[in-house]
C-alpha atoms as a PDB file:
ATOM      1  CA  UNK A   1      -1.968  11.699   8.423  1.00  0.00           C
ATOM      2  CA  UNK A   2      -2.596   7.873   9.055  1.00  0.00           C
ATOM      3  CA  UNK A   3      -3.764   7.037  12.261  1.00  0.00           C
ATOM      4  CA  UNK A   4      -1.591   4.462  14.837  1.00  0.00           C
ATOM      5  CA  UNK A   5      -4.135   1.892  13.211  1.00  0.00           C
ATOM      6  CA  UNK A   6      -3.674   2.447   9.923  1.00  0.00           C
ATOM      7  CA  UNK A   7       0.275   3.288   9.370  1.00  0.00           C
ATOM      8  CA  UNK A   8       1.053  -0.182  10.560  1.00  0.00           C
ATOM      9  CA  UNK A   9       0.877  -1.782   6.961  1.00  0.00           C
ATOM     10  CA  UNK A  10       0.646   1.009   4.653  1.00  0.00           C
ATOM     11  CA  UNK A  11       3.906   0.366   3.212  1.00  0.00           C
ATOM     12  CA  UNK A  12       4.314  -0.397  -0.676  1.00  0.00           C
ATOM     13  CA  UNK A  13       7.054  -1.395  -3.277  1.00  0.00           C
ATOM     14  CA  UNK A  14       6.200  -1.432  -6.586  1.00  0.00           C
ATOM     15  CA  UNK A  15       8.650  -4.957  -8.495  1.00  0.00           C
ATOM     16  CA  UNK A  16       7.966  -6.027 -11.805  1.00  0.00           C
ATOM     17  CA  UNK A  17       5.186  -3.846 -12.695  1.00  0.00           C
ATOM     18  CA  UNK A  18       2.991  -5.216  -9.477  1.00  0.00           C
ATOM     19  CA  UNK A  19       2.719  -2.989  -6.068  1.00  0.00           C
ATOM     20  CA  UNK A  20       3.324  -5.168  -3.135  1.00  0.00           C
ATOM     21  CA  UNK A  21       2.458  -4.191   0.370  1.00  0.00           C
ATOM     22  CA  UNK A  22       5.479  -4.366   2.769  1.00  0.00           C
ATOM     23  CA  UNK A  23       3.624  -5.635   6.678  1.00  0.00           C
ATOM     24  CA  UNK A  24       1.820  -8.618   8.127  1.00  0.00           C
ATOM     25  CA  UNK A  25      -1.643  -7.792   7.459  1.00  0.00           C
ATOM     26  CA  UNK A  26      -3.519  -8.552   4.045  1.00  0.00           C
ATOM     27  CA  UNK A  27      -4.802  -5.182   1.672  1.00  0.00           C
ATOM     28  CA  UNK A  28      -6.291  -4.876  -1.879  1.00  0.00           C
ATOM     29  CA  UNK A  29      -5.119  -3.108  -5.076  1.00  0.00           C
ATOM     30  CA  UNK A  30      -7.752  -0.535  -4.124  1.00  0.00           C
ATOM     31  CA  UNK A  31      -5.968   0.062  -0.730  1.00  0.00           C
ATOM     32  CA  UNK A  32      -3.233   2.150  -2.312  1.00  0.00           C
ATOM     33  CA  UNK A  33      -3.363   5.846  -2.369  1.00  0.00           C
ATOM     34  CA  UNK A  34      -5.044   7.204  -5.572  1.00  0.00           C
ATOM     35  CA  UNK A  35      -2.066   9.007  -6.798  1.00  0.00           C
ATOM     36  CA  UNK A  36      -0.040   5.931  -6.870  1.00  0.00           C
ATOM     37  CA  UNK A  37      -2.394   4.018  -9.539  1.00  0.00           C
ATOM     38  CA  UNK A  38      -1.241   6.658 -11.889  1.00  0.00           C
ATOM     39  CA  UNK A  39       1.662   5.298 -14.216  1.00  0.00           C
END
């Protein structure tokens, strides 16, 4: 379970192939849960 820190940002879309975090604050590629690296 994501802490009140950490579920502020930790929203993704995947468009067009590239996964795009949905928030105002800045994360990597490596950010995103394992599971969802997996095509």
């Amino acid at each position: 379970m994501l802490s009140d820190q950490g579920r502020i940002t930790h929203t993704w879309m995947k468009q067009n192939g590239i996964w795009k975090m949905i928030g105002g604050m800045n994360a990597s590629y490596n950010s995103l849960p394992k599971h969802n690296k997996v095509e």
